[in-house]
PDB file of N, CA and C in Angstrom:
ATOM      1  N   UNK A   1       0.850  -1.164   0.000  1.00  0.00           N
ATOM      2  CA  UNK A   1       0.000   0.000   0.000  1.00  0.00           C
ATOM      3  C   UNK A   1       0.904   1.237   0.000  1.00  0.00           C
ATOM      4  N   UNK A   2       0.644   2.601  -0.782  1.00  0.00           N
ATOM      5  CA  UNK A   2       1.533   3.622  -0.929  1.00  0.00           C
ATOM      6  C   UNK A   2       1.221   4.087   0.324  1.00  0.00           C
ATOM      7  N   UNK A   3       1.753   5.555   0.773  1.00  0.00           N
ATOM      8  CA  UNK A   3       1.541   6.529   1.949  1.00  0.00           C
ATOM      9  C   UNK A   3       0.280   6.572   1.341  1.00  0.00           C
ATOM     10  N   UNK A   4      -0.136   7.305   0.306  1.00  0.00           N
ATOM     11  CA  UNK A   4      -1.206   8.256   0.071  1.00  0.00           C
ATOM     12  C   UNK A   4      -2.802   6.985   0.115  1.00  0.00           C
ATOM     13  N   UNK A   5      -2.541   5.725  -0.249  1.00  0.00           N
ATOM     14  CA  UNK A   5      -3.524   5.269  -0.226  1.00  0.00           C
ATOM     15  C   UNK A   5      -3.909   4.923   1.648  1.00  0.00           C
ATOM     16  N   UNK A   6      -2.634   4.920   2.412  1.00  0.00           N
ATOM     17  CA  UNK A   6      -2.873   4.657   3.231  1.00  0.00           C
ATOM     18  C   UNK A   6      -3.976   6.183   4.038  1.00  0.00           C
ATOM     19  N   UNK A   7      -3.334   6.878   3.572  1.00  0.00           N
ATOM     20  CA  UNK A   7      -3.896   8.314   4.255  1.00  0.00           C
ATOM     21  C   UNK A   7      -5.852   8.082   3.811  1.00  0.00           C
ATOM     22  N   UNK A   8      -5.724   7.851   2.878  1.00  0.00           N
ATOM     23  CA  UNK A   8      -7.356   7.820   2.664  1.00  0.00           C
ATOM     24  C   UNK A   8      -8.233   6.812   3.548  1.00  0.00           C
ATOM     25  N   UNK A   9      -7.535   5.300   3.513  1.00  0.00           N
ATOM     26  CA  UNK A   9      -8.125   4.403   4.320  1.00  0.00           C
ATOM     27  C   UNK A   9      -7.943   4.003   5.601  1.00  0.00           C
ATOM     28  N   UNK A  10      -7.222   5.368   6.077  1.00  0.00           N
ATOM     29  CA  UNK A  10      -6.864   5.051   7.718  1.00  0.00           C
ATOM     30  C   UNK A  10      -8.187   6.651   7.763  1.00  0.00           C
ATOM     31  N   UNK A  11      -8.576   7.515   7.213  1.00  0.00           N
ATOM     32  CA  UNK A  11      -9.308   7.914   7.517  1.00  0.00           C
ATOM     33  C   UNK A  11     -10.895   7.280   7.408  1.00  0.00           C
ATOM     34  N   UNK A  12     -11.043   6.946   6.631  1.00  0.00           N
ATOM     35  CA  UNK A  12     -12.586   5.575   6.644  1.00  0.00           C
ATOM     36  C   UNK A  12     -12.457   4.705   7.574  1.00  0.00           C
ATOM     37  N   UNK A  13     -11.019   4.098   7.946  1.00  0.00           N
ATOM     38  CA  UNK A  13     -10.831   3.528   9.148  1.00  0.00           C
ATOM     39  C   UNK A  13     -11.845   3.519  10.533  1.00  0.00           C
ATOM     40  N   UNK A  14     -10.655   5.229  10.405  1.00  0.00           N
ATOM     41  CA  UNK A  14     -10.880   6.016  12.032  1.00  0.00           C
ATOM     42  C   UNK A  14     -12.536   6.191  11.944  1.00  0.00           C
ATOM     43  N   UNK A  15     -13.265   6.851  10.751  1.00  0.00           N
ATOM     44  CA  UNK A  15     -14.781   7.124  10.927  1.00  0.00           C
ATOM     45  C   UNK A  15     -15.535   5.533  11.450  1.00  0.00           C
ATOM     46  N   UNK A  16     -15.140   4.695  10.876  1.00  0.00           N
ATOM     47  CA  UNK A  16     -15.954   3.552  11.163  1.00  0.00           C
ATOM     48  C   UNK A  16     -15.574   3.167  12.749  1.00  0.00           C
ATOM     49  N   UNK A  17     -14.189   3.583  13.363  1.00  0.00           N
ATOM     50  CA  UNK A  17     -14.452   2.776  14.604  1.00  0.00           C
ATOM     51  C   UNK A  17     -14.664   4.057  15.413  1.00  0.00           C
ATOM     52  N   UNK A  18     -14.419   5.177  15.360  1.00  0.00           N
ATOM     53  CA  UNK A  18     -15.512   6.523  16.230  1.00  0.00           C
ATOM     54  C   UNK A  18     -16.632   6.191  15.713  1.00  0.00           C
ATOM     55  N   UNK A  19     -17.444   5.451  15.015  1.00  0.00           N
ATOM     56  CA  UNK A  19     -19.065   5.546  14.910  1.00  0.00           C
ATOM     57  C   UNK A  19     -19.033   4.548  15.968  1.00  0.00           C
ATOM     58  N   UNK A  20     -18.683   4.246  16.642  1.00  0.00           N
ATOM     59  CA  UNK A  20     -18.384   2.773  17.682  1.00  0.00           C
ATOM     60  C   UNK A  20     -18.399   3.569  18.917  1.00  0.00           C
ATOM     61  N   UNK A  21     -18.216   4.402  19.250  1.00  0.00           N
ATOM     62  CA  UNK A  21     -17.750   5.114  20.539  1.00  0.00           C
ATOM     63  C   UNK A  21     -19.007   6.756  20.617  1.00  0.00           C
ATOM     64  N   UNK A  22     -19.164   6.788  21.956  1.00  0.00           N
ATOM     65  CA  UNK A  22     -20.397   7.890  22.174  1.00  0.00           C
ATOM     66  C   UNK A  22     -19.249   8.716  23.107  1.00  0.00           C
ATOM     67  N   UNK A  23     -18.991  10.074  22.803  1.00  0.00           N
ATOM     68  CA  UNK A  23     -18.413  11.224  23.628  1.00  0.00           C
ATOM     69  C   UNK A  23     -19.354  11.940  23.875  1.00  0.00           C
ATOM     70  N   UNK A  24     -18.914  11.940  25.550  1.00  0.00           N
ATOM     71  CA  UNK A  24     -20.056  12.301  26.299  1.00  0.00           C
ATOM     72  C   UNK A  24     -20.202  14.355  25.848  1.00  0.00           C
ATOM     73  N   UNK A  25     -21.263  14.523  25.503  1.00  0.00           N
ATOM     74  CA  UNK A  25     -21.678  16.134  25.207  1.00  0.00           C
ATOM     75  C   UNK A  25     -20.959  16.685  23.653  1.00  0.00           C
ATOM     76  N   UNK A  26     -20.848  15.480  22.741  1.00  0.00           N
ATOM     77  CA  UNK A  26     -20.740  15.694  21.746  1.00  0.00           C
ATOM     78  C   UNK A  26     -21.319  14.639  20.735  1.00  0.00           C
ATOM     79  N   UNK A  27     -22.075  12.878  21.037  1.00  0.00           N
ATOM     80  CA  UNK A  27     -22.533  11.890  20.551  1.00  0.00           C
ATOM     81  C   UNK A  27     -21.008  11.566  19.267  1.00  0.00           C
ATOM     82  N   UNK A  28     -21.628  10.483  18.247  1.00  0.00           N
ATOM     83  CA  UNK A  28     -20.920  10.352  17.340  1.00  0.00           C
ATOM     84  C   UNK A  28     -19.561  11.527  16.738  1.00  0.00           C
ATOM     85  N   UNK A  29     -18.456  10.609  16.573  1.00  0.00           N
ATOM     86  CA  UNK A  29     -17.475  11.626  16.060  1.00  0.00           C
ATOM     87  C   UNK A  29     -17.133  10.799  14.686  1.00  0.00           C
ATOM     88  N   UNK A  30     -16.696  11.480  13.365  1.00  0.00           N
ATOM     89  CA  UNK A  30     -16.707  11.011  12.494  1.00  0.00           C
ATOM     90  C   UNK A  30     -15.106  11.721  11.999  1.00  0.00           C
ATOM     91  N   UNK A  31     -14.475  11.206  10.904  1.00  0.00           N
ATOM     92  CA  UNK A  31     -13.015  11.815  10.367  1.00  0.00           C
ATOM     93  C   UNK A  31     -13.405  12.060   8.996  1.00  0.00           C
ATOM     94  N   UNK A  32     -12.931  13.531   8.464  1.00  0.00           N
ATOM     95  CA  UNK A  32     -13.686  13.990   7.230  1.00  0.00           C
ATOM     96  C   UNK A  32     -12.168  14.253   6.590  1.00  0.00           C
ATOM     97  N   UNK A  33     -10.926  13.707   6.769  1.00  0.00           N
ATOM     98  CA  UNK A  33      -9.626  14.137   6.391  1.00  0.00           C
ATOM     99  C   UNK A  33      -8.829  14.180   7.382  1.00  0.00           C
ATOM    100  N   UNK A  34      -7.284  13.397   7.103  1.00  0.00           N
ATOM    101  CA  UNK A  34      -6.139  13.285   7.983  1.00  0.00           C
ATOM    102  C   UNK A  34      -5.209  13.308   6.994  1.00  0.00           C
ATOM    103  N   UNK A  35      -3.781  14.354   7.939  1.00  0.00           N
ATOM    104  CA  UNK A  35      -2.717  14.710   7.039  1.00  0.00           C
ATOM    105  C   UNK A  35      -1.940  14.531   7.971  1.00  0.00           C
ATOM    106  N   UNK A  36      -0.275  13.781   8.038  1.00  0.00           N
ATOM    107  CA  UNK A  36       0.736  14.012   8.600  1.00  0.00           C
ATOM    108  C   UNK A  36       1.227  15.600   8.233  1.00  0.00           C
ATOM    109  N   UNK A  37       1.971  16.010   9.573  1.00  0.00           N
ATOM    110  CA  UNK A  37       2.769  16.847   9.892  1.00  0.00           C
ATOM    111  C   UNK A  37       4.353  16.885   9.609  1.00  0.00           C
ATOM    112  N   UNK A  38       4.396  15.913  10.740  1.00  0.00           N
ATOM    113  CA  UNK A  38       5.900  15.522  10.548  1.00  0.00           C
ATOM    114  C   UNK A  38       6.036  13.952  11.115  1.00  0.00           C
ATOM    115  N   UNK A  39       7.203  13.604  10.638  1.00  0.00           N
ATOM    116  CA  UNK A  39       7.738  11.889  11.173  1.00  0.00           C
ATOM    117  C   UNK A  39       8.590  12.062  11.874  1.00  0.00           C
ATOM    118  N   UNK A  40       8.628  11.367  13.215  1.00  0.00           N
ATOM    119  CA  UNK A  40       9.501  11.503  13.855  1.00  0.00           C
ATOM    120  C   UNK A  40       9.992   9.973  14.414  1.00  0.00           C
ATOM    121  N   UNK A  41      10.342   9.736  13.014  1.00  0.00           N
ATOM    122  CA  UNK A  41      10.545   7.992  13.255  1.00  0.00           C
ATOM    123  C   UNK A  41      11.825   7.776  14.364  1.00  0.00           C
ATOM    124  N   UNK A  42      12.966   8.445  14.174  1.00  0.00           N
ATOM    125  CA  UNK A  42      13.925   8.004  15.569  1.00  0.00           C
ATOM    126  C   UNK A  42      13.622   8.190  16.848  1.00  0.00           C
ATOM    127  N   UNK A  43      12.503   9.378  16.760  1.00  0.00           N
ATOM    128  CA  UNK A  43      12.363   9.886  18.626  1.00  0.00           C
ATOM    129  C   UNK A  43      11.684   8.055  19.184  1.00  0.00           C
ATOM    130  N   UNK A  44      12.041   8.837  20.443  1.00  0.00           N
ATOM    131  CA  UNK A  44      11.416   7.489  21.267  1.00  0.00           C
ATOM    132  C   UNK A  44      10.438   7.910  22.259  1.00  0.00           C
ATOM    133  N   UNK A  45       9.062   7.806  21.826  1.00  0.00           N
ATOM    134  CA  UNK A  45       8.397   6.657  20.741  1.00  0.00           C
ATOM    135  C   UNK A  45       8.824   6.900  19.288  1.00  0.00           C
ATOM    136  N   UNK A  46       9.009   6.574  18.464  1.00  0.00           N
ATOM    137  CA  UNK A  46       9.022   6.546  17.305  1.00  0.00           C
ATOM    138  C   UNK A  46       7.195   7.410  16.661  1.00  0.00           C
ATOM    139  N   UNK A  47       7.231   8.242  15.795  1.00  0.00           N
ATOM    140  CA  UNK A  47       6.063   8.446  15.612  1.00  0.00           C
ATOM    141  C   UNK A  47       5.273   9.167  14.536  1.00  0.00           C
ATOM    142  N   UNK A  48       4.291   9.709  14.220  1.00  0.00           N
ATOM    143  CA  UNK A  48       3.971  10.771  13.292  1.00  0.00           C
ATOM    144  C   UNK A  48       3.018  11.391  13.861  1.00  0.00           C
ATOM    145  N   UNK A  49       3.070  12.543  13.843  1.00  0.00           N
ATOM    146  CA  UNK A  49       2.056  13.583  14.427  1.00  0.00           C
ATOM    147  C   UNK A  49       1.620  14.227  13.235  1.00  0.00           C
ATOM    148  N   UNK A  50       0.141  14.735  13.280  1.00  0.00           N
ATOM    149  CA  UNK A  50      -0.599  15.255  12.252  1.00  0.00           C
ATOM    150  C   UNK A  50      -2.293  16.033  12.531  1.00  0.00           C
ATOM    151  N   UNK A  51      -2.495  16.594  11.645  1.00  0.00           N
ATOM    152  CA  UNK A  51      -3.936  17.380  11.920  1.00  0.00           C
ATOM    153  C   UNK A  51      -4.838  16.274  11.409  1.00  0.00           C
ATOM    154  N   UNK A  52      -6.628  16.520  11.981  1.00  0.00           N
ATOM    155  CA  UNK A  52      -7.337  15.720  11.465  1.00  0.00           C
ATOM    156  C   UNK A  52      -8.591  16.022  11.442  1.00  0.00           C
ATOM    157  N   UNK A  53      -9.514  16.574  10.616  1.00  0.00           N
ATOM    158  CA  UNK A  53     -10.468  16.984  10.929  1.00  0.00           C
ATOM    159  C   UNK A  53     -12.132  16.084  10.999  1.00  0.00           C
ATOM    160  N   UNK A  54     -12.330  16.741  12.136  1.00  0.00           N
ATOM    161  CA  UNK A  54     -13.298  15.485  12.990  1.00  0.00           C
ATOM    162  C   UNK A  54     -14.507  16.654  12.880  1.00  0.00           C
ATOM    163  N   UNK A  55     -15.545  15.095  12.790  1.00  0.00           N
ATOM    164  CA  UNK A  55     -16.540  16.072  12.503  1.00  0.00           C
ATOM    165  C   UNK A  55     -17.821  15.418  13.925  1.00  0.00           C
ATOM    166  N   UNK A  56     -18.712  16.276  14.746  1.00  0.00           N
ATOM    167  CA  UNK A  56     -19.514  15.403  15.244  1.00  0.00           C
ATOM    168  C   UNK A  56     -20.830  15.278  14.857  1.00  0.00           C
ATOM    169  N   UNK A  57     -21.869  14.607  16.200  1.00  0.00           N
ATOM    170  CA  UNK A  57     -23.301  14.691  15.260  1.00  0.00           C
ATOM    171  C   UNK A  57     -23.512  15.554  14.732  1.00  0.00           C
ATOM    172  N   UNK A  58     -23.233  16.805  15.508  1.00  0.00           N
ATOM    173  CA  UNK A  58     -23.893  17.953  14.975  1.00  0.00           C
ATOM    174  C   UNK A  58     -23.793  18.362  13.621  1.00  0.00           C
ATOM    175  N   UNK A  59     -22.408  18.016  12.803  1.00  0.00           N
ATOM    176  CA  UNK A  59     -21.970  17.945  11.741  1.00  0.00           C
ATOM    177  C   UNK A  59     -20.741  19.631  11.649  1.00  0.00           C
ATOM    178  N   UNK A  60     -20.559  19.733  13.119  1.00  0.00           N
ATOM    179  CA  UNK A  60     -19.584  20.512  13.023  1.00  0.00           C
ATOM    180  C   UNK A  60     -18.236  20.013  13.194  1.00  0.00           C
ATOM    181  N   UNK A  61     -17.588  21.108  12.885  1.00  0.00           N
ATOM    182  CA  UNK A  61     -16.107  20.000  12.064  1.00  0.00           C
ATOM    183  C   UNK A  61     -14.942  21.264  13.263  1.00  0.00           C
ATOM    184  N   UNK A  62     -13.782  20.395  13.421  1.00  0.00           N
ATOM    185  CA  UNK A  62     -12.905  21.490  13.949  1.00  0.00           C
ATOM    186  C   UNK A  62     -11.865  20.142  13.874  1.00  0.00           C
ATOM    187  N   UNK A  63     -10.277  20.973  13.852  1.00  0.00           N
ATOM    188  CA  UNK A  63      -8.924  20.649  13.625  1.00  0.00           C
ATOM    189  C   UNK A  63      -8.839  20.129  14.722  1.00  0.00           C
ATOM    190  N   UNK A  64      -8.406  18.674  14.754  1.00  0.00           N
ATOM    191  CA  UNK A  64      -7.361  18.050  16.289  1.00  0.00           C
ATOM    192  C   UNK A  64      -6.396  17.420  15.690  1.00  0.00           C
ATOM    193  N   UNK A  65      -5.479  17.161  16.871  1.00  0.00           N
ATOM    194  CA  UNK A  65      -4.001  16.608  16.796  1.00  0.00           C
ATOM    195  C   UNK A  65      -4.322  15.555  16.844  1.00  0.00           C
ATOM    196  N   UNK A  66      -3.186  14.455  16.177  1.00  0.00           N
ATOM    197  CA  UNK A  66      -3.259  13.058  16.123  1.00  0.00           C
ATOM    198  C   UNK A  66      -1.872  13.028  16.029  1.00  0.00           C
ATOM    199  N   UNK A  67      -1.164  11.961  17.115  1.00  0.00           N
ATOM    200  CA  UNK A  67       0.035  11.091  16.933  1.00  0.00           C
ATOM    201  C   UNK A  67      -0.471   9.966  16.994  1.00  0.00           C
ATOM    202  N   UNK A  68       0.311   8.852  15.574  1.00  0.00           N
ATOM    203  CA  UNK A  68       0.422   7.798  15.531  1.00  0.00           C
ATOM    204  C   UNK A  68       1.902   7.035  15.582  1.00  0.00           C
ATOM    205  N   UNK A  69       1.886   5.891  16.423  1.00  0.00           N
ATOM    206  CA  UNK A  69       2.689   5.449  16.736  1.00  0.00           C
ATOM    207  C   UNK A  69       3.041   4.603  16.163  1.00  0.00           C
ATOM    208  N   UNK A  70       4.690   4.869  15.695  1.00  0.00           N
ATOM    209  CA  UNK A  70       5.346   3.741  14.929  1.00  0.00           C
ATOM    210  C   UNK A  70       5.780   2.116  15.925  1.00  0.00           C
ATOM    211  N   UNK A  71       5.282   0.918  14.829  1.00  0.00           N
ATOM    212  CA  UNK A  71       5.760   0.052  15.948  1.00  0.00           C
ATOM    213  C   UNK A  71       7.632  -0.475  16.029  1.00  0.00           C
ATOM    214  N   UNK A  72       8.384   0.409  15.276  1.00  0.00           N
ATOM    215  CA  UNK A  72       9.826   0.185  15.305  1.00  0.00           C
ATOM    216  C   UNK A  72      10.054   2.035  14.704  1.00  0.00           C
ATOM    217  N   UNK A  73      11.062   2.052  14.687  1.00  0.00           N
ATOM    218  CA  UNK A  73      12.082   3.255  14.785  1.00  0.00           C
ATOM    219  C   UNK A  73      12.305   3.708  13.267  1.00  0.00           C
ATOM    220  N   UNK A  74      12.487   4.172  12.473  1.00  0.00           N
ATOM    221  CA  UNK A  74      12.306   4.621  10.760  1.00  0.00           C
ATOM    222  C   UNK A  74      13.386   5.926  10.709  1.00  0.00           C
ATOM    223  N   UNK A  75      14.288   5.445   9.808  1.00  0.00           N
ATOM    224  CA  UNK A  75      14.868   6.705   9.229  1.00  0.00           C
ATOM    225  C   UNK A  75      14.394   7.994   8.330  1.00  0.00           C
ATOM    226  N   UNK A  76      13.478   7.183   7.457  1.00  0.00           N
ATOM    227  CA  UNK A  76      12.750   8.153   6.728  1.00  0.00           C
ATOM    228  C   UNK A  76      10.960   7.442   6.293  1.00  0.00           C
ATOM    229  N   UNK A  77      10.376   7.748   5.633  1.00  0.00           N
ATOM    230  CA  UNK A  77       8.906   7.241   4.972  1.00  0.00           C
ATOM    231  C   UNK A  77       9.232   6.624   4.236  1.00  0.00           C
ATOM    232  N   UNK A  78      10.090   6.058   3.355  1.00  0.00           N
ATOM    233  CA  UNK A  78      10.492   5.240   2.419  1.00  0.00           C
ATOM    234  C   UNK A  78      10.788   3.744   3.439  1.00  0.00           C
ATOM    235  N   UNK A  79      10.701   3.773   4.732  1.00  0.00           N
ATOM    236  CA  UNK A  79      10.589   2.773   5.465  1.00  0.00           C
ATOM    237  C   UNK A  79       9.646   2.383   6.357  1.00  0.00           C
ATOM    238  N   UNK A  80       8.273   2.854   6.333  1.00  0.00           N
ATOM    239  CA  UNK A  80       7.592   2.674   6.807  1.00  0.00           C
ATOM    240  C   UNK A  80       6.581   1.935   6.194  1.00  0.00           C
ATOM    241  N   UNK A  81       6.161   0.535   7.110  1.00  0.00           N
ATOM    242  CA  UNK A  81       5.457  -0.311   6.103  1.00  0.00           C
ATOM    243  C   UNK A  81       4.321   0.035   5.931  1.00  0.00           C
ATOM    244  N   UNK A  82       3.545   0.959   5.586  1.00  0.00           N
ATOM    245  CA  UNK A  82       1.976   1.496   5.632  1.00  0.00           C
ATOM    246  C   UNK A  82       1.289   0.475   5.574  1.00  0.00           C
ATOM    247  N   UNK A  83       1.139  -0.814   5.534  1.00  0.00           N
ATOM    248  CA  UNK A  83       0.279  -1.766   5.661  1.00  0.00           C
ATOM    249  C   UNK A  83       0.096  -2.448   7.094  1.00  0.00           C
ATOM    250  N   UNK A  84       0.892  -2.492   7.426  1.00  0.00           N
ATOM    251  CA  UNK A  84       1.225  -2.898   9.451  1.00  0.00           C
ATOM    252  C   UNK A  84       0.206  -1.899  10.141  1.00  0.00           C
ATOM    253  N   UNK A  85       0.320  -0.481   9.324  1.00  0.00           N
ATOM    254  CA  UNK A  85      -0.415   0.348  10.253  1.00  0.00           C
ATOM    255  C   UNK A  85      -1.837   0.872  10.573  1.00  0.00           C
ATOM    256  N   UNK A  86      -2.791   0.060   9.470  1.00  0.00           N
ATOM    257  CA  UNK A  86      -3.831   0.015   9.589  1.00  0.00           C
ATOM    258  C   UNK A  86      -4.618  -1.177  10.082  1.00  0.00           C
ATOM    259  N   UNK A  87      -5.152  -1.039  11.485  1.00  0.00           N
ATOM    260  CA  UNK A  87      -5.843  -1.767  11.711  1.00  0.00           C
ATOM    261  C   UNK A  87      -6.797  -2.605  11.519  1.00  0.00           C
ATOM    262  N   UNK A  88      -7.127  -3.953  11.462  1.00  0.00           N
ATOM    263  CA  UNK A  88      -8.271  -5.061  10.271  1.00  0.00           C
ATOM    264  C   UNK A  88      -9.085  -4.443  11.201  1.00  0.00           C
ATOM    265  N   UNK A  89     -10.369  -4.358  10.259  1.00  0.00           N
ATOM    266  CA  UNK A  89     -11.613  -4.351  10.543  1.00  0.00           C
ATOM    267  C   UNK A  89     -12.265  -5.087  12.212  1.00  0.00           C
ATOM    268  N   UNK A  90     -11.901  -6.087  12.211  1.00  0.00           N
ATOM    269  CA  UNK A  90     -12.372  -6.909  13.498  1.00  0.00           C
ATOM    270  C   UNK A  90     -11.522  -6.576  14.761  1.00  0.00           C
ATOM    271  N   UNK A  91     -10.654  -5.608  14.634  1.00  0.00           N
ATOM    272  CA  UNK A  91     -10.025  -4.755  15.616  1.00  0.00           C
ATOM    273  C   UNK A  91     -10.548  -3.794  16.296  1.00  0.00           C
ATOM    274  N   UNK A  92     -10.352  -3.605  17.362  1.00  0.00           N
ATOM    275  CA  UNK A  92     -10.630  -2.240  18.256  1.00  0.00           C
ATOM    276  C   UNK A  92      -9.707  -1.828  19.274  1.00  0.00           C
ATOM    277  N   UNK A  93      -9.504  -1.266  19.978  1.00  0.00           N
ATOM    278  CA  UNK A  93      -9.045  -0.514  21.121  1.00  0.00           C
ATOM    279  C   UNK A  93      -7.212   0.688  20.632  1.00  0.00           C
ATOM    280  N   UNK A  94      -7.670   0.713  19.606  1.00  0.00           N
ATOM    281  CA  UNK A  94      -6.468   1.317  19.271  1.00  0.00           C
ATOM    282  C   UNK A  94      -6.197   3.045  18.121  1.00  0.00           C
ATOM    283  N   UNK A  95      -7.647   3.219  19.376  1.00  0.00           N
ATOM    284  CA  UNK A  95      -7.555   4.675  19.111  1.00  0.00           C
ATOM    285  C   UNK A  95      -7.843   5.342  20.595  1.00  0.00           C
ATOM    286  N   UNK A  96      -7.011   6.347  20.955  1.00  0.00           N
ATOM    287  CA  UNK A  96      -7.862   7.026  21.915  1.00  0.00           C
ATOM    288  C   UNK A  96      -7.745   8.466  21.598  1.00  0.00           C
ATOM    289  N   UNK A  97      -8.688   9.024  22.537  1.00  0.00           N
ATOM    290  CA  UNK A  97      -9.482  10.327  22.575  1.00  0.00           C
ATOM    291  C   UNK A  97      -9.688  11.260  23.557  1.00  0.00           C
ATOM    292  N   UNK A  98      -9.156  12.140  23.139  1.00  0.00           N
ATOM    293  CA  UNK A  98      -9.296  13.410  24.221  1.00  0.00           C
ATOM    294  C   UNK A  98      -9.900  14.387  23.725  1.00  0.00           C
ATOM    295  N   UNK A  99     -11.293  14.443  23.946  1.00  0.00           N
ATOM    296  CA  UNK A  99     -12.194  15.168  23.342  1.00  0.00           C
ATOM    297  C   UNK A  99     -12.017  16.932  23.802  1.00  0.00           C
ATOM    298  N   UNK A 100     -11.805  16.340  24.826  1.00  0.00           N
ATOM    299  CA  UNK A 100     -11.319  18.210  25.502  1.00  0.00           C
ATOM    300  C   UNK A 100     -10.299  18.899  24.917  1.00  0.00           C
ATOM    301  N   UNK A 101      -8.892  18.447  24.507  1.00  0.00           N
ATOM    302  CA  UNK A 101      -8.200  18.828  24.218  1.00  0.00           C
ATOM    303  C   UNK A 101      -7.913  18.509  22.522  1.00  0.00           C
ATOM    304  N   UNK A 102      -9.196  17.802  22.135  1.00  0.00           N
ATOM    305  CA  UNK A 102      -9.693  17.457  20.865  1.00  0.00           C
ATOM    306  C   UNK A 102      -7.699  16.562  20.109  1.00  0.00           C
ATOM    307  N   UNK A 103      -7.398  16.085  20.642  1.00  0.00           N
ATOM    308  CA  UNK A 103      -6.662  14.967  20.503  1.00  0.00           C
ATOM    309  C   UNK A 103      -6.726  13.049  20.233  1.00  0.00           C
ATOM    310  N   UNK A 104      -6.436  12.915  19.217  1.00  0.00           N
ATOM    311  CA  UNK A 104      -6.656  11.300  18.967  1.00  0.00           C
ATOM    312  C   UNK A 104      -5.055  10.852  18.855  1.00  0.00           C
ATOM    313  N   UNK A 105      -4.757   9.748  19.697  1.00  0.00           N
ATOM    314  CA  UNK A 105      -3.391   9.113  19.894  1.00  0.00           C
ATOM    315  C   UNK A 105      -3.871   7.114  18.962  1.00  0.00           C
ATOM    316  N   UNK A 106      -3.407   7.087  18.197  1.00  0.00           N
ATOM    317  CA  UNK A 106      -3.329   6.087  16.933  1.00  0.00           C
ATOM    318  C   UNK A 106      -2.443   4.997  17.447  1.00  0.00           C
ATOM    319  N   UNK A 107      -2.543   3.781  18.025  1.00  0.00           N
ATOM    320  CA  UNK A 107      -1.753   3.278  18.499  1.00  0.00           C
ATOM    321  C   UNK A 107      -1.950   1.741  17.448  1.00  0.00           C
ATOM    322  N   UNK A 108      -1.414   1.434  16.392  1.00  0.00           N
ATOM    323  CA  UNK A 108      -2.235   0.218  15.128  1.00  0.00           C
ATOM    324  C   UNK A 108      -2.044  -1.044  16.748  1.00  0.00           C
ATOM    325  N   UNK A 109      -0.400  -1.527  17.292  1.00  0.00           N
ATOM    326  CA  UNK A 109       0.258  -2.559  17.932  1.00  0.00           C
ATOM    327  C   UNK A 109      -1.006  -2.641  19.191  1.00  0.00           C
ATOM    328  N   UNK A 110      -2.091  -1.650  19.439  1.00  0.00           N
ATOM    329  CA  UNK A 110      -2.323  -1.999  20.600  1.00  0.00           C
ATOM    330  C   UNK A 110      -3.908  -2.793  20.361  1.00  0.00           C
ATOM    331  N   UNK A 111      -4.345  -2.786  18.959  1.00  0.00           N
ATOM    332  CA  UNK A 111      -5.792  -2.931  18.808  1.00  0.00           C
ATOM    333  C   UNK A 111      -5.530  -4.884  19.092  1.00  0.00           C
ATOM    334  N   UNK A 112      -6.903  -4.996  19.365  1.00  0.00           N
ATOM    335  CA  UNK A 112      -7.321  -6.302  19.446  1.00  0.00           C
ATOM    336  C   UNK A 112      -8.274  -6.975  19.193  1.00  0.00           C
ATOM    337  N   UNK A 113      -8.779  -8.205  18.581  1.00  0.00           N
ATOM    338  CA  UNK A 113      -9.876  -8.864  18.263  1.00  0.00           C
ATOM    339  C   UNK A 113     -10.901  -7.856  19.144  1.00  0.00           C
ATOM    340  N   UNK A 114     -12.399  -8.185  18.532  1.00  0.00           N
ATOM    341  CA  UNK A 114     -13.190  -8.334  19.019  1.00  0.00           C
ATOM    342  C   UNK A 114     -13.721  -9.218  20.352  1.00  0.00           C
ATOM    343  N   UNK A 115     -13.153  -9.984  19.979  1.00  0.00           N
ATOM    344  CA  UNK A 115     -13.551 -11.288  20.892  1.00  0.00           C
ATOM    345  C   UNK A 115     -12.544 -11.549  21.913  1.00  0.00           C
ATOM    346  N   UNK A 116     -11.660 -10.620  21.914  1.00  0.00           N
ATOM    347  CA  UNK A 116     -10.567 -10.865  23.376  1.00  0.00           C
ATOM    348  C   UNK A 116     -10.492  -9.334  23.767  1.00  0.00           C
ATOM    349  N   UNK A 117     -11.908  -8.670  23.736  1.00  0.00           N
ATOM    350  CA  UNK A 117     -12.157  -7.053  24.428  1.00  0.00           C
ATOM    351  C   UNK A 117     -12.488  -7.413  26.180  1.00  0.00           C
ATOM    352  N   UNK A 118     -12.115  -8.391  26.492  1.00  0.00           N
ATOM    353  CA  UNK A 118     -12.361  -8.305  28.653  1.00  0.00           C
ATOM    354  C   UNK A 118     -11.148  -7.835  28.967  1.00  0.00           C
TER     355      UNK A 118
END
C-alpha cells in the first residue's frame, strides 16, 4: 500500500471505529480528512504527528491533533510499512481520545480482536 492510499483508508478507518464510541456532550465523532505533519521515526516513541479533521453529530467540524505510533524506529517514509499500520476491521481498542483537548493518539500494535475485548 503507498503513503497516500494509506492516508485515505486510515481515515474511513478512524470514521468507522468513532461511529463505535459515544463522547459524552458531543454523541458520534466522524473523520472527514487526515494529514501528517511531521515523522519523527527516531524519537522514542518513534512516531507521526498530524492534523485531522473530525466532525460530530452535529456535523460541526474542527482541527485536532493526532500522533500515531510507529511500531519500530524509521529513518525516513520510504521505510515505513503502511500496511502494518492500519488496523483489520475486526479490531478495536487502538484509538484514543481526548475530546477536551480534541486529541486522537493512533496506536495500530495496541488494537485487538473483538472477541478478546475483557
Amino acid at each position: 500500500m503507498s503513503e497516500k492510499d494509506f492516508w485515505s483508508k486510515l481515515e474511513y478507518r478512524l470514521s468507522r471505529e468513532l461511529a463505535g464510541l459515544a463522547i459524552k456532550h458531543k454523541g458520534t465523532l466522524w473523520c472527514d480528512g487526515i494529514a501528517p505533519t511531521a515523522i519523527l521515526g527516531t524519537d522514542s516513541p518513534p512516531r507521526i504527528e498530524g492534523e485531522a479533521w473530525i466532525g460530530t453529530a452535529s456535523n460541526d467540524l474542527s482541527l485536532w491533533r493526532f500522533t500515531l505510533f510507529l511500531p519500530v524506529p524509521v529513518n525516513s517514509r520510504d521505510e515505513i510499512n503502511w500496511n502494518e499500520l492500519l488496523p483489520p476491521e475486526d479490531q478495536t481498542y487502538w484509538v484514543a481520545i481526548d475530546a477536551q483537548h480534541r486529541i486522537l493518539q493512533i496506536e495500530p500494535e495496541a488494537a485487538k480482536a473483538w472477541s478478546d475485548r475483557s
